[in-house]
PDB file of N, CA and C in Angstrom:
ATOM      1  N   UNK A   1     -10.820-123.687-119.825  1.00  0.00           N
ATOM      2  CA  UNK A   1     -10.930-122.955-121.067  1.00  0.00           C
ATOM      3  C   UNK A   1      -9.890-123.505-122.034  1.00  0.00           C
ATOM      4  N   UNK A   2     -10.429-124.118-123.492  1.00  0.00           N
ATOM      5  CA  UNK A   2      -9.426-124.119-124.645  1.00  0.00           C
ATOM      6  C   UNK A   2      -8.765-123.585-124.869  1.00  0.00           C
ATOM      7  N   UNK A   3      -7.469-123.664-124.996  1.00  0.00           N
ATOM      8  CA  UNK A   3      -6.584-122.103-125.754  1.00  0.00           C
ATOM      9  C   UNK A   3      -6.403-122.856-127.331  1.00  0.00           C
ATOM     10  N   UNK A   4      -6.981-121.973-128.720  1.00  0.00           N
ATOM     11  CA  UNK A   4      -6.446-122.596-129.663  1.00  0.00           C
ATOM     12  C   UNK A   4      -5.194-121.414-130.443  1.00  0.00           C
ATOM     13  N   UNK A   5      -4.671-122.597-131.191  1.00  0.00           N
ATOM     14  CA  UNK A   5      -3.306-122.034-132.040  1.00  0.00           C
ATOM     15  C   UNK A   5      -4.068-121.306-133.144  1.00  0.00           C
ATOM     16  N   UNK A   6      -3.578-119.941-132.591  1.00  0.00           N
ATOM     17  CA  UNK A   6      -3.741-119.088-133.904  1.00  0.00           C
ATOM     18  C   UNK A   6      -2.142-118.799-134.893  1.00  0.00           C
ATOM     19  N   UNK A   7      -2.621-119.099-136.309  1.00  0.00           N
ATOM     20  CA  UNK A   7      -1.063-119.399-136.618  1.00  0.00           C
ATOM     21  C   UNK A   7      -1.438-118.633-137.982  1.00  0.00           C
ATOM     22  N   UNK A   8       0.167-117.086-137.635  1.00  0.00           N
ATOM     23  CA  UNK A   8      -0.506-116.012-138.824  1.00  0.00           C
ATOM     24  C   UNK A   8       1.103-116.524-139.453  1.00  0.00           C
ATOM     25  N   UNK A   9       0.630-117.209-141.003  1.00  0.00           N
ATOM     26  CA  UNK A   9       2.029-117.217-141.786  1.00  0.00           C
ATOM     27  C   UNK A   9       1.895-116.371-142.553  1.00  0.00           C
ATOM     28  N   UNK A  10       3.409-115.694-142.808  1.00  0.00           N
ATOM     29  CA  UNK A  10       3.389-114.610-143.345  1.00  0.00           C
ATOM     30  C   UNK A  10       4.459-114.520-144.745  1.00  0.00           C
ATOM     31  N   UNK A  11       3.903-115.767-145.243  1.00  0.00           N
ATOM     32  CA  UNK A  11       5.188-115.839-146.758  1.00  0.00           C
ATOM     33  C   UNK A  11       5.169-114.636-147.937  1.00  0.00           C
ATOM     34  N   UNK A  12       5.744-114.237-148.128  1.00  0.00           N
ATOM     35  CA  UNK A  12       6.474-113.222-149.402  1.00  0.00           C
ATOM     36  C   UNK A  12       5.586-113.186-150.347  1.00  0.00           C
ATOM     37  N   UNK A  13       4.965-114.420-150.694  1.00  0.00           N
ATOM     38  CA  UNK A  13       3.821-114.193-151.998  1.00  0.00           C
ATOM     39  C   UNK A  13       2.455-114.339-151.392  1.00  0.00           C
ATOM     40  N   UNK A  14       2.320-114.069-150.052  1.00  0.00           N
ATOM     41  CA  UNK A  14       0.924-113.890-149.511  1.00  0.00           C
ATOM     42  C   UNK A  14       1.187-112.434-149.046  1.00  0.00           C
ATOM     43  N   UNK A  15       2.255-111.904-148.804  1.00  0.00           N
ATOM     44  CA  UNK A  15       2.129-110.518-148.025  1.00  0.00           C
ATOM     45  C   UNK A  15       1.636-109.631-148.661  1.00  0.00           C
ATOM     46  N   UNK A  16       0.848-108.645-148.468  1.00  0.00           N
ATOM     47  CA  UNK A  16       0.550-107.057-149.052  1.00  0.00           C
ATOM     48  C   UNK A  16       0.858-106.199-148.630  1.00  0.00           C
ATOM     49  N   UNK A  17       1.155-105.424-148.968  1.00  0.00           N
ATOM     50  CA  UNK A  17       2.317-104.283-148.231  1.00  0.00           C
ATOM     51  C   UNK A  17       1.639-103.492-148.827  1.00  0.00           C
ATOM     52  N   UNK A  18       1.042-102.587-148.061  1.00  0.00           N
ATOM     53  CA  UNK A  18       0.620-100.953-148.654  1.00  0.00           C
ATOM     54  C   UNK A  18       0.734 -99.554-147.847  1.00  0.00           C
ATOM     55  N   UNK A  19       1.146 -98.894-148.692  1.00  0.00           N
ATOM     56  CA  UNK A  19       1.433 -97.443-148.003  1.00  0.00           C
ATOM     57  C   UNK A  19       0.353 -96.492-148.633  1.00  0.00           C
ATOM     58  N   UNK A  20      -0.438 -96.116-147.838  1.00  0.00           N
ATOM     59  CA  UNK A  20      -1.952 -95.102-148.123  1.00  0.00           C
ATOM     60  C   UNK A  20      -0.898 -93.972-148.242  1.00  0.00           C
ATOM     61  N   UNK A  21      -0.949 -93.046-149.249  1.00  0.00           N
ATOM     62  CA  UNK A  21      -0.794 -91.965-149.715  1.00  0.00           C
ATOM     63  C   UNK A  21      -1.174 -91.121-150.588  1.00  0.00           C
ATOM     64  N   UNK A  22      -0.570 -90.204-150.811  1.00  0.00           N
ATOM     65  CA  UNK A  22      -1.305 -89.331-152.318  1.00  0.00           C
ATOM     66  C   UNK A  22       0.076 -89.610-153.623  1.00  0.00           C
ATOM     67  N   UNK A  23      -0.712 -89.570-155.063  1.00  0.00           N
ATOM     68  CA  UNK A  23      -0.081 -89.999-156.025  1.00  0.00           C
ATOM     69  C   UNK A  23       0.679 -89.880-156.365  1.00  0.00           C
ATOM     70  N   UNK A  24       1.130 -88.057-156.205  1.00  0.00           N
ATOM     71  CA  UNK A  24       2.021 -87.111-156.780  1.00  0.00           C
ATOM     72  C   UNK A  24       1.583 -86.846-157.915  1.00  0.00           C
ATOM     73  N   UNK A  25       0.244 -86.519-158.474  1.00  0.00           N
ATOM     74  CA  UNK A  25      -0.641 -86.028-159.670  1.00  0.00           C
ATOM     75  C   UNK A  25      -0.944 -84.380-159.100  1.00  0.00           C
ATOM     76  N   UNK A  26      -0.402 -83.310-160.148  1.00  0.00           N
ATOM     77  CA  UNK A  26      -0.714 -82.308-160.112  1.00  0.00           C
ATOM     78  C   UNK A  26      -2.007 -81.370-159.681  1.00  0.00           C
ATOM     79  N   UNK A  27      -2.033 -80.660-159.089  1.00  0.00           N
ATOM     80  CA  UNK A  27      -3.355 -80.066-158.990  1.00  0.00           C
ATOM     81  C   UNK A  27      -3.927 -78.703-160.173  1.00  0.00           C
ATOM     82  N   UNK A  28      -4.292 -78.450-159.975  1.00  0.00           N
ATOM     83  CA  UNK A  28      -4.811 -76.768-161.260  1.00  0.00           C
ATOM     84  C   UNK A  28      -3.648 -76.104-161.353  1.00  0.00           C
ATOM     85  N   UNK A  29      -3.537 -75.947-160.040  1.00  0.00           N
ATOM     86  CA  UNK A  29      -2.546 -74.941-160.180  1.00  0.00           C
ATOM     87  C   UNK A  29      -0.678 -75.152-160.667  1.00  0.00           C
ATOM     88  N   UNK A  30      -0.911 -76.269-160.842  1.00  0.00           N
ATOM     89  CA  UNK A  30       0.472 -77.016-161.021  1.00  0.00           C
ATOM     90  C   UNK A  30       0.873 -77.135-159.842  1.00  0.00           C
ATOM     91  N   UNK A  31       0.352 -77.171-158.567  1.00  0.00           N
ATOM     92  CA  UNK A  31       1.474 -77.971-157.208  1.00  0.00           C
ATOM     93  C   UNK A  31       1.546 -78.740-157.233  1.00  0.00           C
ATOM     94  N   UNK A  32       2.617 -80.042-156.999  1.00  0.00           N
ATOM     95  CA  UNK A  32       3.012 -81.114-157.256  1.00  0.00           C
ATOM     96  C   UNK A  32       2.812 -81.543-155.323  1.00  0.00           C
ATOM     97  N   UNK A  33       1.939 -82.782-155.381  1.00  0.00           N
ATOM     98  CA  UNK A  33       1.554 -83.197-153.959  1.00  0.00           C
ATOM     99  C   UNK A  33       3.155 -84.447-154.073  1.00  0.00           C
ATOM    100  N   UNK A  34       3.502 -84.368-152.399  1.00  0.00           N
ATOM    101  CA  UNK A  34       5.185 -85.282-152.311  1.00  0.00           C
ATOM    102  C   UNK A  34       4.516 -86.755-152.605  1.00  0.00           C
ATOM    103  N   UNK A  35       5.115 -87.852-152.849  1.00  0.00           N
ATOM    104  CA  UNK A  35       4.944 -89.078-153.331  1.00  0.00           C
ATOM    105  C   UNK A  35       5.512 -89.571-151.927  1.00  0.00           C
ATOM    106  N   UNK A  36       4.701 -90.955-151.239  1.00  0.00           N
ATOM    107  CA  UNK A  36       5.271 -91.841-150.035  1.00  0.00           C
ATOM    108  C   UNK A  36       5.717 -92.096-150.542  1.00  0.00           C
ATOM    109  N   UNK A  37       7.139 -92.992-150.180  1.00  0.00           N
ATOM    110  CA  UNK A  37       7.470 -93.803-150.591  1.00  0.00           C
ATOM    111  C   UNK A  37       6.909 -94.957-150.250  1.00  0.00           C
ATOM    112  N   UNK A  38       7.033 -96.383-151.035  1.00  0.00           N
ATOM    113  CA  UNK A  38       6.521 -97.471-150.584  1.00  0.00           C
ATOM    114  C   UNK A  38       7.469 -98.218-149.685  1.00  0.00           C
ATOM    115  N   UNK A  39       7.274 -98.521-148.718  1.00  0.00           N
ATOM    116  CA  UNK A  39       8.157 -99.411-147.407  1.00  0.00           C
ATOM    117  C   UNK A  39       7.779-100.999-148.298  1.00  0.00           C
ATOM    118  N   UNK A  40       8.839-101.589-147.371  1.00  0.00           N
ATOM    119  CA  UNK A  40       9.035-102.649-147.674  1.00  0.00           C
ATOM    120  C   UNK A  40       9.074-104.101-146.240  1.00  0.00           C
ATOM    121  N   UNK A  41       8.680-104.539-146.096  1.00  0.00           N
ATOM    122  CA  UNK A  41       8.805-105.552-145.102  1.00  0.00           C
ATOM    123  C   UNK A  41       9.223-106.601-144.697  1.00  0.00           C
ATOM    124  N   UNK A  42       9.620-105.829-143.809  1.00  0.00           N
ATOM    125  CA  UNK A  42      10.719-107.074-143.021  1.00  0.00           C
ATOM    126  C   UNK A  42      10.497-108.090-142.526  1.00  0.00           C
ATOM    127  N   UNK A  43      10.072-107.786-141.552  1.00  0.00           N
ATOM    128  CA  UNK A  43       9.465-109.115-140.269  1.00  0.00           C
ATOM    129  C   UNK A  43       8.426-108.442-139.499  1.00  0.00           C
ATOM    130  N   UNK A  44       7.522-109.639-138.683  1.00  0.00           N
ATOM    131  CA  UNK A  44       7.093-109.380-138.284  1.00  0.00           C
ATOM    132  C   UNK A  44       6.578-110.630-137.142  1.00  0.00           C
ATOM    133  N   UNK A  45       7.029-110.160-135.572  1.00  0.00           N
ATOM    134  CA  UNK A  45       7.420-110.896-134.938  1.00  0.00           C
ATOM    135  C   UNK A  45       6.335-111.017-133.576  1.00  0.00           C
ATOM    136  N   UNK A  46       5.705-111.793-133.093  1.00  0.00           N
ATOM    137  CA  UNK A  46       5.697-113.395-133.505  1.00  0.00           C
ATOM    138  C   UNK A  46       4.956-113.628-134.578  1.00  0.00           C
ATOM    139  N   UNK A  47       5.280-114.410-135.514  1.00  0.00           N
ATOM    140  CA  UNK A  47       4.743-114.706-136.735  1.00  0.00           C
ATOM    141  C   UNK A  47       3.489-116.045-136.302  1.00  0.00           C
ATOM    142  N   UNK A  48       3.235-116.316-135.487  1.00  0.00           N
ATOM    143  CA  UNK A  48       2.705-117.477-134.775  1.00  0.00           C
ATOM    144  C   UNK A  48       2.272-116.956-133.503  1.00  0.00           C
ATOM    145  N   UNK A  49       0.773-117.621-132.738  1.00  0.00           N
ATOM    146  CA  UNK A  49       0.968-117.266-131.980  1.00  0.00           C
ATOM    147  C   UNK A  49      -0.741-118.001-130.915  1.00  0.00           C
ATOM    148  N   UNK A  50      -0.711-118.207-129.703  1.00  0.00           N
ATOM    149  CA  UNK A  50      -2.085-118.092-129.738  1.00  0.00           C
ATOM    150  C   UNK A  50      -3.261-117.589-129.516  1.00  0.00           C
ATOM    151  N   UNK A  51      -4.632-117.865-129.811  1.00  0.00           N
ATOM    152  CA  UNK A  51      -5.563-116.351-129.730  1.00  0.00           C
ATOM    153  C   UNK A  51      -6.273-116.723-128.065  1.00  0.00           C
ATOM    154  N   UNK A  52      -7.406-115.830-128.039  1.00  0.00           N
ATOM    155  CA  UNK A  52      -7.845-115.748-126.777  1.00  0.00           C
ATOM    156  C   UNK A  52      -6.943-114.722-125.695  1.00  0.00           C
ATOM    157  N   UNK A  53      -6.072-113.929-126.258  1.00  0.00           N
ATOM    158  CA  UNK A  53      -5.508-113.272-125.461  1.00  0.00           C
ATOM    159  C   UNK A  53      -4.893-111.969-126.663  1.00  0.00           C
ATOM    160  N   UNK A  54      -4.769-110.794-126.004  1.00  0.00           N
ATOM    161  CA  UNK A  54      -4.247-109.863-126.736  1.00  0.00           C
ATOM    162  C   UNK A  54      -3.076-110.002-127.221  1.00  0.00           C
ATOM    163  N   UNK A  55      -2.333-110.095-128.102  1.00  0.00           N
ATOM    164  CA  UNK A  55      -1.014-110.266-128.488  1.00  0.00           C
ATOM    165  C   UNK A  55       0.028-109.187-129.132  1.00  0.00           C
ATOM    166  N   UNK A  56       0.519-108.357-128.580  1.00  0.00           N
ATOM    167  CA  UNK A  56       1.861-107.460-129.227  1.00  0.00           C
ATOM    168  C   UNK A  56       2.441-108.319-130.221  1.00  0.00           C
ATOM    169  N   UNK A  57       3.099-107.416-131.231  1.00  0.00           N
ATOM    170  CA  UNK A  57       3.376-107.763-132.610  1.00  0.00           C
ATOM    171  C   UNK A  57       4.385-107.208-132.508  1.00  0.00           C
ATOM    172  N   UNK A  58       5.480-106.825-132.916  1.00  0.00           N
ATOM    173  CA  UNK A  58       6.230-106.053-133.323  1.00  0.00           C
ATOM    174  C   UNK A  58       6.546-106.173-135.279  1.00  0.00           C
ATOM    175  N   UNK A  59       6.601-105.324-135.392  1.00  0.00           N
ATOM    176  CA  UNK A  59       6.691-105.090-136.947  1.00  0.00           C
ATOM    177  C   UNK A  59       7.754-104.340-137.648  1.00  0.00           C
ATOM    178  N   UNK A  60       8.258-104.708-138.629  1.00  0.00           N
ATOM    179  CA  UNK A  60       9.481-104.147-139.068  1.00  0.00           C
ATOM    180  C   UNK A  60       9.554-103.549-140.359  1.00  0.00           C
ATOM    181  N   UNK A  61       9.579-102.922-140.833  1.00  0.00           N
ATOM    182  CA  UNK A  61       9.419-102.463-142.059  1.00  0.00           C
ATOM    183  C   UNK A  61      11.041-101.192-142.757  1.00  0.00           C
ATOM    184  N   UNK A  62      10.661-100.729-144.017  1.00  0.00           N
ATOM    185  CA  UNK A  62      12.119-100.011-143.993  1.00  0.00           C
ATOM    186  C   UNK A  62      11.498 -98.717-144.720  1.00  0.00           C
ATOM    187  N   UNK A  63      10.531 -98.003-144.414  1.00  0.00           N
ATOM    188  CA  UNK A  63      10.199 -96.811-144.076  1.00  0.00           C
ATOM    189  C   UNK A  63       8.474 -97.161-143.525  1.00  0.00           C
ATOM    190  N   UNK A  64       8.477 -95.961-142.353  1.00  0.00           N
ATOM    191  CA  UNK A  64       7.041 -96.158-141.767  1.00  0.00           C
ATOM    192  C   UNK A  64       6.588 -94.337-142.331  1.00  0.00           C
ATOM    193  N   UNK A  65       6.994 -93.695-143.136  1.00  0.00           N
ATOM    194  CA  UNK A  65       6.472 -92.216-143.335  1.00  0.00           C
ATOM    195  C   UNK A  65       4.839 -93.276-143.681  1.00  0.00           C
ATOM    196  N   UNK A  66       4.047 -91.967-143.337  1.00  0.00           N
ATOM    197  CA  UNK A  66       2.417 -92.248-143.797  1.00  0.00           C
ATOM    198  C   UNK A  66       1.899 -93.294-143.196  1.00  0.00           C
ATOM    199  N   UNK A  67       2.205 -94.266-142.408  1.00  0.00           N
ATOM    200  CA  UNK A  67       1.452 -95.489-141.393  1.00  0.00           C
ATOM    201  C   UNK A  67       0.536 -95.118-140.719  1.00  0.00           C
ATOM    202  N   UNK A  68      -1.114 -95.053-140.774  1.00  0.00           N
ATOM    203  CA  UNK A  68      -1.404 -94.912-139.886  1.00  0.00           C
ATOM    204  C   UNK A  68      -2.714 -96.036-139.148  1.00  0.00           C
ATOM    205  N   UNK A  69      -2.686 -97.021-140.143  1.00  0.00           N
ATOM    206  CA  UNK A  69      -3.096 -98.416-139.797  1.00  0.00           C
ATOM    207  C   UNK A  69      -2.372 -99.562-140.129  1.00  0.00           C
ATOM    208  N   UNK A  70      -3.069-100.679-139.715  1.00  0.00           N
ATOM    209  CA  UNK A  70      -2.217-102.365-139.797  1.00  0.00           C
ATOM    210  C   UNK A  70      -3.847-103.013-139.562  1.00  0.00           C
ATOM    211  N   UNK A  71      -3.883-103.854-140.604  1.00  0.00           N
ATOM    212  CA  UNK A  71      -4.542-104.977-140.659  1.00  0.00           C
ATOM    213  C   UNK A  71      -4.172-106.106-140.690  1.00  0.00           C
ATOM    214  N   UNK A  72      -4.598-107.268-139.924  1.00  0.00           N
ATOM    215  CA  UNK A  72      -4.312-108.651-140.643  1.00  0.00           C
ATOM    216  C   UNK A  72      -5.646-109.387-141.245  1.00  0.00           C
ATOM    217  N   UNK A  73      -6.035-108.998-142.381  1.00  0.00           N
ATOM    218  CA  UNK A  73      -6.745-109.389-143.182  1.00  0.00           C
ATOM    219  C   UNK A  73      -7.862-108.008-143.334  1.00  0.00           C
ATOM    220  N   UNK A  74      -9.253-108.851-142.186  1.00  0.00           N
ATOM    221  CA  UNK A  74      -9.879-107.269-142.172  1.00  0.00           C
ATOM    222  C   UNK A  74      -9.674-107.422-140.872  1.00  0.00           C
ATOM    223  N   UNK A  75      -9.069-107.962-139.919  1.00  0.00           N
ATOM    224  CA  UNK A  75      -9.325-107.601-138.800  1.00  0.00           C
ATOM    225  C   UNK A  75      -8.175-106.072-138.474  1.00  0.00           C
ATOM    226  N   UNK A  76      -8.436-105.411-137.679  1.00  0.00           N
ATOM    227  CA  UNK A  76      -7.742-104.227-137.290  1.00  0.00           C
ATOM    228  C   UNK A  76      -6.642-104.500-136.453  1.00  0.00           C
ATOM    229  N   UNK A  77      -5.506-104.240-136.627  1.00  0.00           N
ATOM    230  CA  UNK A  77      -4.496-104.266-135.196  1.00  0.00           C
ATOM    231  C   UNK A  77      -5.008-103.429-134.308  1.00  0.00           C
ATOM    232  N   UNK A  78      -4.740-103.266-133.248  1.00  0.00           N
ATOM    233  CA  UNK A  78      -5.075-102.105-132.150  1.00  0.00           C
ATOM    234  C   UNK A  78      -3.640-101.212-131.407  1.00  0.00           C
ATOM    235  N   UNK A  79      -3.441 -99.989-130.945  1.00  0.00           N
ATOM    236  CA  UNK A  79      -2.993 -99.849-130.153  1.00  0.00           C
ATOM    237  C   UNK A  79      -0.960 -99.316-130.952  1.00  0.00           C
ATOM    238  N   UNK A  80      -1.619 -99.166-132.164  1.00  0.00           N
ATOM    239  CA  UNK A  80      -0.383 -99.013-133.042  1.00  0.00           C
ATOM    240  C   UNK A  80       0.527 -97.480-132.512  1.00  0.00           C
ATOM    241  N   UNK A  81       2.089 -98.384-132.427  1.00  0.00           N
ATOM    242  CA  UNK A  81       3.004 -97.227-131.576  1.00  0.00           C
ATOM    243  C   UNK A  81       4.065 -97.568-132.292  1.00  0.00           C
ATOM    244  N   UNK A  82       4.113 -96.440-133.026  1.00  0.00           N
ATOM    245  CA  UNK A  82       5.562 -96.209-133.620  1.00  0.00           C
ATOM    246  C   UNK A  82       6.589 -95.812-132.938  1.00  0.00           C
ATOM    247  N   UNK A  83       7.983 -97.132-132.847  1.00  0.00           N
ATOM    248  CA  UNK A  83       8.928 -97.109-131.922  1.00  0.00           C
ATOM    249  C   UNK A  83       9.763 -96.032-132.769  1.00  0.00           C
ATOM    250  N   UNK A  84      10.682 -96.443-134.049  1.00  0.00           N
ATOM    251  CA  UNK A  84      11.264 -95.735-134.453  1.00  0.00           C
ATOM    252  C   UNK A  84      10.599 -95.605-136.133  1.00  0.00           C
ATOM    253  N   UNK A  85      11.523 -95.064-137.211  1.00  0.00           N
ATOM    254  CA  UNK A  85      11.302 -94.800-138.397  1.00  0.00           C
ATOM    255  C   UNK A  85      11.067 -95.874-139.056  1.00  0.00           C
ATOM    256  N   UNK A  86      11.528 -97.186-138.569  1.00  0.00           N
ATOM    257  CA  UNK A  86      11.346 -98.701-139.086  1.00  0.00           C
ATOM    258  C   UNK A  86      10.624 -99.653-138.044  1.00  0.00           C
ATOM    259  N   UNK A  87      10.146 -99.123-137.471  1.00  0.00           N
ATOM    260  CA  UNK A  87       9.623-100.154-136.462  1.00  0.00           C
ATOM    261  C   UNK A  87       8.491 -99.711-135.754  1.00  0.00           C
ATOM    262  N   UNK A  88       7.296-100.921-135.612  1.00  0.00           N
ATOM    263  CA  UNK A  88       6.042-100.098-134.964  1.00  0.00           C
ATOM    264  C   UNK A  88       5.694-101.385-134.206  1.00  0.00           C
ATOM    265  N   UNK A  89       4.646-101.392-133.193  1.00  0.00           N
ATOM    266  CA  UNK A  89       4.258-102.459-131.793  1.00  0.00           C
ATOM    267  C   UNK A  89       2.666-102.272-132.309  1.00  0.00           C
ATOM    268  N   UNK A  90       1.946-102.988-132.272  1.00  0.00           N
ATOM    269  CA  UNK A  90       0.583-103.124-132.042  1.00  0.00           C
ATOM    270  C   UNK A  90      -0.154-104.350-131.319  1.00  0.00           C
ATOM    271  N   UNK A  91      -1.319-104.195-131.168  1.00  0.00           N
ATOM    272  CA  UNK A  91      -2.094-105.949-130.701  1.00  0.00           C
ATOM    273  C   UNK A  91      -2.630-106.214-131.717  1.00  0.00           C
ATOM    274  N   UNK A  92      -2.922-107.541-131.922  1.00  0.00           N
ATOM    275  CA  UNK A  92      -4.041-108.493-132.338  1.00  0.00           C
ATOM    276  C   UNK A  92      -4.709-108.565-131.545  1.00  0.00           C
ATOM    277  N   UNK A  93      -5.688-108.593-131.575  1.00  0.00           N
ATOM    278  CA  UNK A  93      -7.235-108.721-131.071  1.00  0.00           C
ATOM    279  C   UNK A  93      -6.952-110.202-130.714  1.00  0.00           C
ATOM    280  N   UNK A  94      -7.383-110.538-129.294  1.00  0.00           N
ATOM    281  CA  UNK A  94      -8.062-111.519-128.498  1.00  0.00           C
ATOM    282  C   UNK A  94      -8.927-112.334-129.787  1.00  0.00           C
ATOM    283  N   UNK A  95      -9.513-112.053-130.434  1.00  0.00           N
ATOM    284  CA  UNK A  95     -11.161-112.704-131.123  1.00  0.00           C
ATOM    285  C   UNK A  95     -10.290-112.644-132.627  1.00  0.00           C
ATOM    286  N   UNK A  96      -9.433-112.747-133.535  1.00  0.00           N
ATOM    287  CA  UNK A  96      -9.293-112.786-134.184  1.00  0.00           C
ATOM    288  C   UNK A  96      -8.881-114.694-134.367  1.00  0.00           C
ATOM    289  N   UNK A  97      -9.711-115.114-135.456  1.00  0.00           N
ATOM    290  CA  UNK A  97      -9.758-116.240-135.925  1.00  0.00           C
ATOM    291  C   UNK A  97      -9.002-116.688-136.452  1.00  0.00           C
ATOM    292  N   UNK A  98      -7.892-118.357-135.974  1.00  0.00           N
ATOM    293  CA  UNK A  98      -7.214-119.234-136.163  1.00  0.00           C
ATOM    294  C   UNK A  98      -6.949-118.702-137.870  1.00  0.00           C
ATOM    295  N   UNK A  99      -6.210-118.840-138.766  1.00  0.00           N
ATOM    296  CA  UNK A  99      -5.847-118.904-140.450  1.00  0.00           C
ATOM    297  C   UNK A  99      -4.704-118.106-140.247  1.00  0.00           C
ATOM    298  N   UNK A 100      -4.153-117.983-141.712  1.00  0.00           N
ATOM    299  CA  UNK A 100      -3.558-117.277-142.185  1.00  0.00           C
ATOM    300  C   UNK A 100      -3.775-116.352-143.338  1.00  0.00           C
ATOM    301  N   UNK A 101      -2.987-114.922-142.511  1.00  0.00           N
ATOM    302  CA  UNK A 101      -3.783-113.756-143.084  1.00  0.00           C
ATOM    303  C   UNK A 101      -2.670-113.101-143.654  1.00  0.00           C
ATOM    304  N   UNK A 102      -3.548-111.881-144.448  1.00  0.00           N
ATOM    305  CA  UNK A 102      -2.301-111.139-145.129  1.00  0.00           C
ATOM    306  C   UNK A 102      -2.296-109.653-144.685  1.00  0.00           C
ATOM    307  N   UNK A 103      -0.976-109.512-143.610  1.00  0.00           N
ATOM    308  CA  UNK A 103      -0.270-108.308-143.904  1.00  0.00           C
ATOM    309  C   UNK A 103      -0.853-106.870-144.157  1.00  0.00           C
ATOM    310  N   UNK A 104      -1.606-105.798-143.900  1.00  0.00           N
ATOM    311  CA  UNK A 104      -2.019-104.619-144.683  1.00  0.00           C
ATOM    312  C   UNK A 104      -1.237-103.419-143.820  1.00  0.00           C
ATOM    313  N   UNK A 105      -0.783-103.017-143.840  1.00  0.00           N
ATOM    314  CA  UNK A 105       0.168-101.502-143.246  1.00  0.00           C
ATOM    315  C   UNK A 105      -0.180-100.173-144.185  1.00  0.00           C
TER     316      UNK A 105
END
């Protein structure tokens, strides 16, 4: 069996960083919904790696409030476990295709 190099680069002006939340736009009644904050990203380790096999990630970020997915591109991470307030573990999928992708949290 081939093993090929799947190789995820992850430079600063390819990354997307997003935190799914609500706006902080008023409702009728005037309640004010809380605002996420937006995290910011650190690393994310192994940045390289190869496919055909499940691969743990570790991920670093500097707030995880509101995380409750990770993409690398459209593919889905799996298996996402938030270690601490900055730090979460997931897989890459076995079947995810050789390129470089961007980042979605």
């Amino acid at each position: 069996m081939k093993t090929r190099l799947l190789v995820i680069t992850l430079l600063p002006a390819l990354l997307v960083f997003l935190v799914v939340g609500l706006t902080g736009a008023g409702n009728a009644q005037g309640n004010q919904h809380p605002v996420m904050p937006e995290a910011t990203l650190f690393s994310i380790s192994p940045a390289s790696f190869a496919n055909e096999v499940n691969m743990p990630v570790t991920i670093q970020v500097s707030d995880l409030s509101g995380i409750l997915s990770a993409t690398l591109g459209t593919v889905g991470l799996r298996n996402l476990e938030v270690i601490s307030s900055t730090q979460i573990t997931a897989l890459v999928p076995w079947s995810i295709a050789a390129g470089t992708y961007t980042l979605t949290v």
